[in-house]
C-alpha atoms as a PDB file:
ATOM      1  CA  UNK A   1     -24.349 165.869  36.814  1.00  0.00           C
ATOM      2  CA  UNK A   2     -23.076 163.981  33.328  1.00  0.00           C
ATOM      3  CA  UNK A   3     -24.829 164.285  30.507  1.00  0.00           C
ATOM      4  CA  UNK A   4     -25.007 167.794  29.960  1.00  0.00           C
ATOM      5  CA  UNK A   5     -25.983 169.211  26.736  1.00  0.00           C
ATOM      6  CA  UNK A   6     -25.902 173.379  28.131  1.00  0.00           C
ATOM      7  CA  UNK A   7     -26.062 175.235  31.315  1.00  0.00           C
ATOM      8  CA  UNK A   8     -26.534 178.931  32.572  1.00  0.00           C
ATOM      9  CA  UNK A   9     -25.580 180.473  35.988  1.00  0.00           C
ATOM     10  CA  UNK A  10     -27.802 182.964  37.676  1.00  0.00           C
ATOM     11  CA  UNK A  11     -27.020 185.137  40.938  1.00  0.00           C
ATOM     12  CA  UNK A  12     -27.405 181.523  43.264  1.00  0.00           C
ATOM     13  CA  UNK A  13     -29.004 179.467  41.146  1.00  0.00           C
ATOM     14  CA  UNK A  14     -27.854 176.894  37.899  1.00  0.00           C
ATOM     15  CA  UNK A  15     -30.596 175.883  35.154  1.00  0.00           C
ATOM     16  CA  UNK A  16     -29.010 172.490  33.296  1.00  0.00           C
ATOM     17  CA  UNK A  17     -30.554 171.098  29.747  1.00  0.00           C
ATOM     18  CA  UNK A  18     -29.589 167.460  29.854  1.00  0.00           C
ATOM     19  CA  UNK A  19     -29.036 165.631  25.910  1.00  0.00           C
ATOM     20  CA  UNK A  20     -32.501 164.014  27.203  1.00  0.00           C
ATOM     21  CA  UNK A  21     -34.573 166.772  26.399  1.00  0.00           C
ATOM     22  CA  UNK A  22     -34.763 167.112  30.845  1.00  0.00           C
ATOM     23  CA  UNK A  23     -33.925 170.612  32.482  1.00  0.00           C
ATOM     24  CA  UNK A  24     -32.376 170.744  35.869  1.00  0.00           C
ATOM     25  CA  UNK A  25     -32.510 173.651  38.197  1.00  0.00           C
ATOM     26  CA  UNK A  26     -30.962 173.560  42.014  1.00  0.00           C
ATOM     27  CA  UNK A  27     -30.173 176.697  43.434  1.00  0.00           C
ATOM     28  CA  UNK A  28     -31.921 179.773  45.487  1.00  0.00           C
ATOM     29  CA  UNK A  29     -33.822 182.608  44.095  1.00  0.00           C
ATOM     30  CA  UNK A  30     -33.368 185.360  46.540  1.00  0.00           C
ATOM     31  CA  UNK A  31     -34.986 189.221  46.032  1.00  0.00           C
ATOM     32  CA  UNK A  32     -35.069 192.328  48.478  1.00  0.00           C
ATOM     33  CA  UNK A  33     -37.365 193.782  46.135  1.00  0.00           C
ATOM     34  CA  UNK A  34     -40.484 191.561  46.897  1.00  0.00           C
ATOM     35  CA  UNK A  35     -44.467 192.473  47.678  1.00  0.00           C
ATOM     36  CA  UNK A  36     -44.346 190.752  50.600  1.00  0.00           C
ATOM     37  CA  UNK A  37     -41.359 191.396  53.016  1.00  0.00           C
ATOM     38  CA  UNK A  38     -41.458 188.502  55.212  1.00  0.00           C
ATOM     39  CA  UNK A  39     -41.655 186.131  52.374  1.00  0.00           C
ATOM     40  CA  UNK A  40     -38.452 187.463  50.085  1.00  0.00           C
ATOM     41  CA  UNK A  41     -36.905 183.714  49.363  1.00  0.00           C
ATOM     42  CA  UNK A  42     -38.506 181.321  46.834  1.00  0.00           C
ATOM     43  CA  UNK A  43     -37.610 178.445  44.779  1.00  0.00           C
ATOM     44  CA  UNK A  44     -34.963 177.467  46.760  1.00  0.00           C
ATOM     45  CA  UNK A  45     -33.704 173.829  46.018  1.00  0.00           C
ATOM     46  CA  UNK A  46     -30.109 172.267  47.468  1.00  0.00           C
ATOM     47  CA  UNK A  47     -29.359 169.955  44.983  1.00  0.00           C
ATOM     48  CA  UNK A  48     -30.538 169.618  41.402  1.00  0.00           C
ATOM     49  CA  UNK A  49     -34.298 168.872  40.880  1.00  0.00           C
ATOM     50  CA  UNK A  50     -36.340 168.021  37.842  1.00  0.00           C
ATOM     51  CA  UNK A  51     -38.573 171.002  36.015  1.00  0.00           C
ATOM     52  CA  UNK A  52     -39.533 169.712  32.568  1.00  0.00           C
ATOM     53  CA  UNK A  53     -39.183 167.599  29.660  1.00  0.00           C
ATOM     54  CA  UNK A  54     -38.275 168.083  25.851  1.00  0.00           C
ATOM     55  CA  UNK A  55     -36.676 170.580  26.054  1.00  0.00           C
ATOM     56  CA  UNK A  56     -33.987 172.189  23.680  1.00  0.00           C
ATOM     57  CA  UNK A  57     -33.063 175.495  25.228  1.00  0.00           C
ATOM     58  CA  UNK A  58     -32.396 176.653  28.874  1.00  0.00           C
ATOM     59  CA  UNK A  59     -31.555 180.000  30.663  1.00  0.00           C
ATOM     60  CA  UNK A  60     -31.386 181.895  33.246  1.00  0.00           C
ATOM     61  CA  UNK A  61     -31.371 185.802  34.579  1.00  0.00           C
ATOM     62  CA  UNK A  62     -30.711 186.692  37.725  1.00  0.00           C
ATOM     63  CA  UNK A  63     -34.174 185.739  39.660  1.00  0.00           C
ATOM     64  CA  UNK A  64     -35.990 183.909  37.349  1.00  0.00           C
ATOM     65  CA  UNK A  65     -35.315 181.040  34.198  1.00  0.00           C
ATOM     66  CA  UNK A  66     -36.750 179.940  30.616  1.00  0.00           C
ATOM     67  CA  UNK A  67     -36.872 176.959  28.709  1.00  0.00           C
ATOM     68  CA  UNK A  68     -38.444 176.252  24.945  1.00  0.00           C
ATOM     69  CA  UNK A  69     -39.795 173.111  24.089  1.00  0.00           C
ATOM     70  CA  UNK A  70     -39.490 170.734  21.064  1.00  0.00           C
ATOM     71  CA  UNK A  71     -43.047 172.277  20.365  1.00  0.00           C
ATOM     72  CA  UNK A  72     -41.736 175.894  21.035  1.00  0.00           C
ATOM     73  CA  UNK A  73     -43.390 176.697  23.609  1.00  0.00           C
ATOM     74  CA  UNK A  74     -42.017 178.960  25.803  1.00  0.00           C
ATOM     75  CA  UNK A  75     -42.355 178.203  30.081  1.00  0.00           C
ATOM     76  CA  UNK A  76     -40.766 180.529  32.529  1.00  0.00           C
ATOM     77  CA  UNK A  77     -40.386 179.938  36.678  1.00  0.00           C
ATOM     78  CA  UNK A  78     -38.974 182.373  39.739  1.00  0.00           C
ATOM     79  CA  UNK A  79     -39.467 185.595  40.620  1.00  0.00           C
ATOM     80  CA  UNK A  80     -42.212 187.177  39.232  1.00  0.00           C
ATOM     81  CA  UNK A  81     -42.498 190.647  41.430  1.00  0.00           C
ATOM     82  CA  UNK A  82     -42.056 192.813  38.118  1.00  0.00           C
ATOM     83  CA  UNK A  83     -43.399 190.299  35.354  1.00  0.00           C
ATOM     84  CA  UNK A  84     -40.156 189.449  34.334  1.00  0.00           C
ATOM     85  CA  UNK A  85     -42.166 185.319  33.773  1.00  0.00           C
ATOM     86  CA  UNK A  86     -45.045 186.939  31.580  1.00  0.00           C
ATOM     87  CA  UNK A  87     -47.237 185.170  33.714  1.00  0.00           C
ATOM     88  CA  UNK A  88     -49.771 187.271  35.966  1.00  0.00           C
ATOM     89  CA  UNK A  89     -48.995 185.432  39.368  1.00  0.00           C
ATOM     90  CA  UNK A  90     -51.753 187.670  41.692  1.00  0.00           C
ATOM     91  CA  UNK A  91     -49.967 188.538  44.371  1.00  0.00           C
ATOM     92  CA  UNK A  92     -47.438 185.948  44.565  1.00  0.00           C
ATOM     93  CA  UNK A  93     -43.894 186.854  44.206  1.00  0.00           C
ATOM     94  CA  UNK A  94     -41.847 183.514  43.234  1.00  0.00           C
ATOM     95  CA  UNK A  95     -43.423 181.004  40.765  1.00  0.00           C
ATOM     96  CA  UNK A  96     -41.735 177.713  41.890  1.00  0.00           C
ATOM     97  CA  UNK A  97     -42.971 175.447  38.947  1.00  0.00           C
ATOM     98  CA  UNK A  98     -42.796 175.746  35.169  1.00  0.00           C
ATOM     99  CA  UNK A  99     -45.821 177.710  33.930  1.00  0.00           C
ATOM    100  CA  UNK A 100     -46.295 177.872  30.006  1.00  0.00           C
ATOM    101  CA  UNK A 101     -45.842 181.241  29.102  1.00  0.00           C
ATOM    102  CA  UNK A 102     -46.037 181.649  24.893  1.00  0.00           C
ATOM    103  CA  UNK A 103     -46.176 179.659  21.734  1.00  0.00           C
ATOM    104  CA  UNK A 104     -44.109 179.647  18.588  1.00  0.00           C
ATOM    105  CA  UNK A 105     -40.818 180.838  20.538  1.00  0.00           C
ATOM    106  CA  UNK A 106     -37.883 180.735  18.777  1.00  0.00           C
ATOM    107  CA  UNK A 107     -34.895 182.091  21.366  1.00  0.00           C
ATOM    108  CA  UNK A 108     -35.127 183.611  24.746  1.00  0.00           C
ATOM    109  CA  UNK A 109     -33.128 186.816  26.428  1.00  0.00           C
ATOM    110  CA  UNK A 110     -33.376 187.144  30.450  1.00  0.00           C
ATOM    111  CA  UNK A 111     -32.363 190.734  31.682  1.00  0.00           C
ATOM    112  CA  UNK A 112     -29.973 191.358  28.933  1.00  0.00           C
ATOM    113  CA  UNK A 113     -29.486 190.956  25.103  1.00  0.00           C
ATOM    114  CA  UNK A 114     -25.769 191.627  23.720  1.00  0.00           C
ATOM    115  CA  UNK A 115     -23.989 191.114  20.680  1.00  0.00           C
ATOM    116  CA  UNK A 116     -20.795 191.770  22.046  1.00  0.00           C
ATOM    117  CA  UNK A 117     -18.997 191.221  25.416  1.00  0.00           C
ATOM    118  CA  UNK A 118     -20.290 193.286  28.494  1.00  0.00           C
ATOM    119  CA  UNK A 119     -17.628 196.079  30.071  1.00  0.00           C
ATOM    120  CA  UNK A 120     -16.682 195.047  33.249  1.00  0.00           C
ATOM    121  CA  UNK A 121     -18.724 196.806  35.541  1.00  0.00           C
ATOM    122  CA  UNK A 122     -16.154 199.533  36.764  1.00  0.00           C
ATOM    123  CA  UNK A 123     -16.030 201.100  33.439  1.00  0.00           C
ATOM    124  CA  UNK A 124     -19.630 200.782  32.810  1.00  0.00           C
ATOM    125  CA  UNK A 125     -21.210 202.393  36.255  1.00  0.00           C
ATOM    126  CA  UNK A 126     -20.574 205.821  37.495  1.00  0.00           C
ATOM    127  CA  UNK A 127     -21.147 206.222  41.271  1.00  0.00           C
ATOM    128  CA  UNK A 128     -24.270 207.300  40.748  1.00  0.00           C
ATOM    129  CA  UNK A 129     -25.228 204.567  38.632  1.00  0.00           C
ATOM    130  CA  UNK A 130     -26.217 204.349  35.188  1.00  0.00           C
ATOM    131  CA  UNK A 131     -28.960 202.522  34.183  1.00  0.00           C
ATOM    132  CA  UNK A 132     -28.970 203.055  30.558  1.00  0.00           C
ATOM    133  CA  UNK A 133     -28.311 199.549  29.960  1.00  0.00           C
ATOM    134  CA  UNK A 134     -30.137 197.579  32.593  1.00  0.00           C
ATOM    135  CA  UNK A 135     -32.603 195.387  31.707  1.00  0.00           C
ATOM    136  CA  UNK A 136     -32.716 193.138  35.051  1.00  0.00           C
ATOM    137  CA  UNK A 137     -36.044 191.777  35.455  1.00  0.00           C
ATOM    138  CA  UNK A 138     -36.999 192.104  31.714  1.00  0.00           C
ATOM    139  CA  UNK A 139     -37.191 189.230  29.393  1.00  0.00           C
ATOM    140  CA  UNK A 140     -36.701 189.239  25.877  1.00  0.00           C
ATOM    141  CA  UNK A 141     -38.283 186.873  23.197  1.00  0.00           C
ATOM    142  CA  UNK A 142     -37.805 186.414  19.481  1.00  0.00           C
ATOM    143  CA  UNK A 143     -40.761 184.252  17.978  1.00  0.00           C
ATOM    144  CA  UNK A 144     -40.655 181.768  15.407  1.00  0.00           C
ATOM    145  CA  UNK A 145     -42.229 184.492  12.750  1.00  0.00           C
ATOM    146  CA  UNK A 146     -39.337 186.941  13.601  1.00  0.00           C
ATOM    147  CA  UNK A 147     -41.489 189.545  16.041  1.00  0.00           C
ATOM    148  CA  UNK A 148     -40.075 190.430  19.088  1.00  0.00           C
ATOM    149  CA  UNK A 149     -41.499 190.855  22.706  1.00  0.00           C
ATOM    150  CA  UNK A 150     -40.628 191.497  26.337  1.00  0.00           C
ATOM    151  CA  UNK A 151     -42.250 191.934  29.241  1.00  0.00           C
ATOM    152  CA  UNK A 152     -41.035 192.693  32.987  1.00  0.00           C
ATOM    153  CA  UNK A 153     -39.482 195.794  34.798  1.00  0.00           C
ATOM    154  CA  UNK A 154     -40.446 199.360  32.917  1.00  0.00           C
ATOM    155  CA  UNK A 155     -42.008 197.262  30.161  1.00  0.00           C
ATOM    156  CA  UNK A 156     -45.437 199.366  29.189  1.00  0.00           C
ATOM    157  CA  UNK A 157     -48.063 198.235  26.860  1.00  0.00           C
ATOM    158  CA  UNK A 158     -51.928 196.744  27.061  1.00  0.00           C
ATOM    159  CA  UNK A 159     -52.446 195.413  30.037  1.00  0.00           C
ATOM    160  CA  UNK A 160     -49.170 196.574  32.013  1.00  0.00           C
ATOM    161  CA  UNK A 161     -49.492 197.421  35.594  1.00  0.00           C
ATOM    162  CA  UNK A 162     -48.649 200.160  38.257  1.00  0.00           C
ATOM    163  CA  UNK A 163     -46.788 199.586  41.556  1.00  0.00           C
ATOM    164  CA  UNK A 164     -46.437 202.480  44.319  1.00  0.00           C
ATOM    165  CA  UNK A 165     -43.854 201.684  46.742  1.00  0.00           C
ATOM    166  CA  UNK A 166     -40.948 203.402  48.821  1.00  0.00           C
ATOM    167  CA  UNK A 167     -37.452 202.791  48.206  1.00  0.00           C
ATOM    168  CA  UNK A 168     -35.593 202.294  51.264  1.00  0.00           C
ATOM    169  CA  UNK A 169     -31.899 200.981  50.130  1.00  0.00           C
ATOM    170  CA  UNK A 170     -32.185 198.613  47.690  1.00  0.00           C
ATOM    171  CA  UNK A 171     -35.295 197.371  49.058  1.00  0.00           C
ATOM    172  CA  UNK A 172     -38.778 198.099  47.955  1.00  0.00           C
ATOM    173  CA  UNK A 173     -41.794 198.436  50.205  1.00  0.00           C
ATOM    174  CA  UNK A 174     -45.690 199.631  50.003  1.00  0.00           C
ATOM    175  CA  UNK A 175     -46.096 202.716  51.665  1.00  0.00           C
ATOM    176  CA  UNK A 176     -49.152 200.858  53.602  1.00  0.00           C
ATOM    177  CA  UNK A 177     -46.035 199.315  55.554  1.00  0.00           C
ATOM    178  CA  UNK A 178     -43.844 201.889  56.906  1.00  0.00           C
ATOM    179  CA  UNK A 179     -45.063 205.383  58.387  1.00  0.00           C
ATOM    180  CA  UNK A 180     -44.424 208.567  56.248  1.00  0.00           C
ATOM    181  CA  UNK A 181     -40.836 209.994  57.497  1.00  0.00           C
ATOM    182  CA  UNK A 182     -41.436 212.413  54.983  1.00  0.00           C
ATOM    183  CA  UNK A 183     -37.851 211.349  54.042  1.00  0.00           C
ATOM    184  CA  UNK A 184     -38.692 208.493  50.920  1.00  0.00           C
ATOM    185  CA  UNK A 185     -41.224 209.736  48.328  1.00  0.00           C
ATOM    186  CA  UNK A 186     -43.614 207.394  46.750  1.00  0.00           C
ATOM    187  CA  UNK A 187     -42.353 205.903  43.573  1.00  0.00           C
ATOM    188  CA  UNK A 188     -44.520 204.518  40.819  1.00  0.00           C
ATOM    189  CA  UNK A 189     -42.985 201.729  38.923  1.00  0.00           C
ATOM    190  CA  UNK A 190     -44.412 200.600  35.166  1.00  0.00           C
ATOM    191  CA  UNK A 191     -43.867 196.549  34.461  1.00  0.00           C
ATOM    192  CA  UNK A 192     -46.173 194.097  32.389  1.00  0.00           C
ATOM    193  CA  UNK A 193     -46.356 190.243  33.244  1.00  0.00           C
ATOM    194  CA  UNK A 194     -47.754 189.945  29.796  1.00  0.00           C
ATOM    195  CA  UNK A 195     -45.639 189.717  26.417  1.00  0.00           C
ATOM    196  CA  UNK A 196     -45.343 193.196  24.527  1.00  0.00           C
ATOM    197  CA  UNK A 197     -44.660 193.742  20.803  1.00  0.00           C
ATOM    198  CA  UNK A 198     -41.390 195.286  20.950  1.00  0.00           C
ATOM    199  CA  UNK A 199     -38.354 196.658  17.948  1.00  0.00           C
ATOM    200  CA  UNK A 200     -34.965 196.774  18.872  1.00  0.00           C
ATOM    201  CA  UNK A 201     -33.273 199.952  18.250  1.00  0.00           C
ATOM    202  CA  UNK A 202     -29.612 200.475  18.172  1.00  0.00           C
ATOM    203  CA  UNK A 203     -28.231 203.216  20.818  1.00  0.00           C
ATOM    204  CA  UNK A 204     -25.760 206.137  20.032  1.00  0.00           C
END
């Protein structure tokens, strides 16, 4: 592709803002963690394909992407199983065109938001696992008047949402769908497909 103004890399995926104002994205989006078990690939596309238009911002986390407008409008696409697009999708796991999400955006986080270089990931995970600083599946929004929001994974506020499911690995399942081994307790899971006033606070 020539032309290219800025690009981000996901998981399997590669969102590109051309100096056009046009945003690419080719790629898979690929989750164990969806409603539906059978149906855990979406937005797949094997070479790049067209989203939008006037654009001036693109990115990406690792299952889903952003864009802002000329207009500011925000418009997210890809998984949605947690929220992490601010859009309420039903019961659909992958949204596989731009939706417009929010107005008056001025910059966009996916899954992280970092003022400083990450620590490679041996120093920064214990075996166990620490989860202090994952935000996959949350994205983060700073609007034009300086307020903040997020919405996705663990994200709780009006209008957030409750999903029971068993953990089995790293995959996520209703318990409607397996038997009770009595081995995998139920889990409840908090995560809001709708924007949440949020402050950002500064860890110890």
């Amino acid at each position: 592709m020539s032309d290219v103004k800025y690009a981000r890399a996901s998981q399997s995926g590669i969102v590109a803002l051309k100096s056009d104002g046009s945003v690419w994205w080719w790629g898979q989006i690929r989750t164990t963690s969806a409603k539906h078990p059978d149906d855990t690939i979406g937005c797949s596309y094997s070479e790049p394909t067209k989203m939008l238009d006037n654009a001036i911002y693109v990115t990406c986390g690792s299952f889903s992407m952003a864009a802002i407008k000329e207009d500011g409008t925000l418009w997210t696409w890809g998984n949605n199983t947690f929220g992490s697009c601010g859009y309420d999708s039903k019961n659909q796991d992958f949204i596989e065109e731009p939706v417009k999400v929010l107005d008056n955006v001025k910059m966009v986080w996916m899954d992280e938001v970092r003022f400083e270089k990450a620590k490679p990931y041996a120093e920064s995970e214990s075996a166990e696992g620490n989860y202090d600083y994952d935000y996959t599946y949350v994205t983060f929004v700073e609007r034009k008047d300086g307020t903040l929001y997020a919405c996705g994974k663990y994200v709780d506020g009006e209008g957030s949402k409750i999903w029971d499911f068993k953990l089995y690995g790293d995959i996520l399942r209703t318990p409607e769908e397996y038997m009770d081994d009595g081995l995998h307790e139920p889990v409840e899971l908090v995560y809001s497909d709708r924007f949440q006033r949020i402050q950002f606070k500064e860890k110890d």
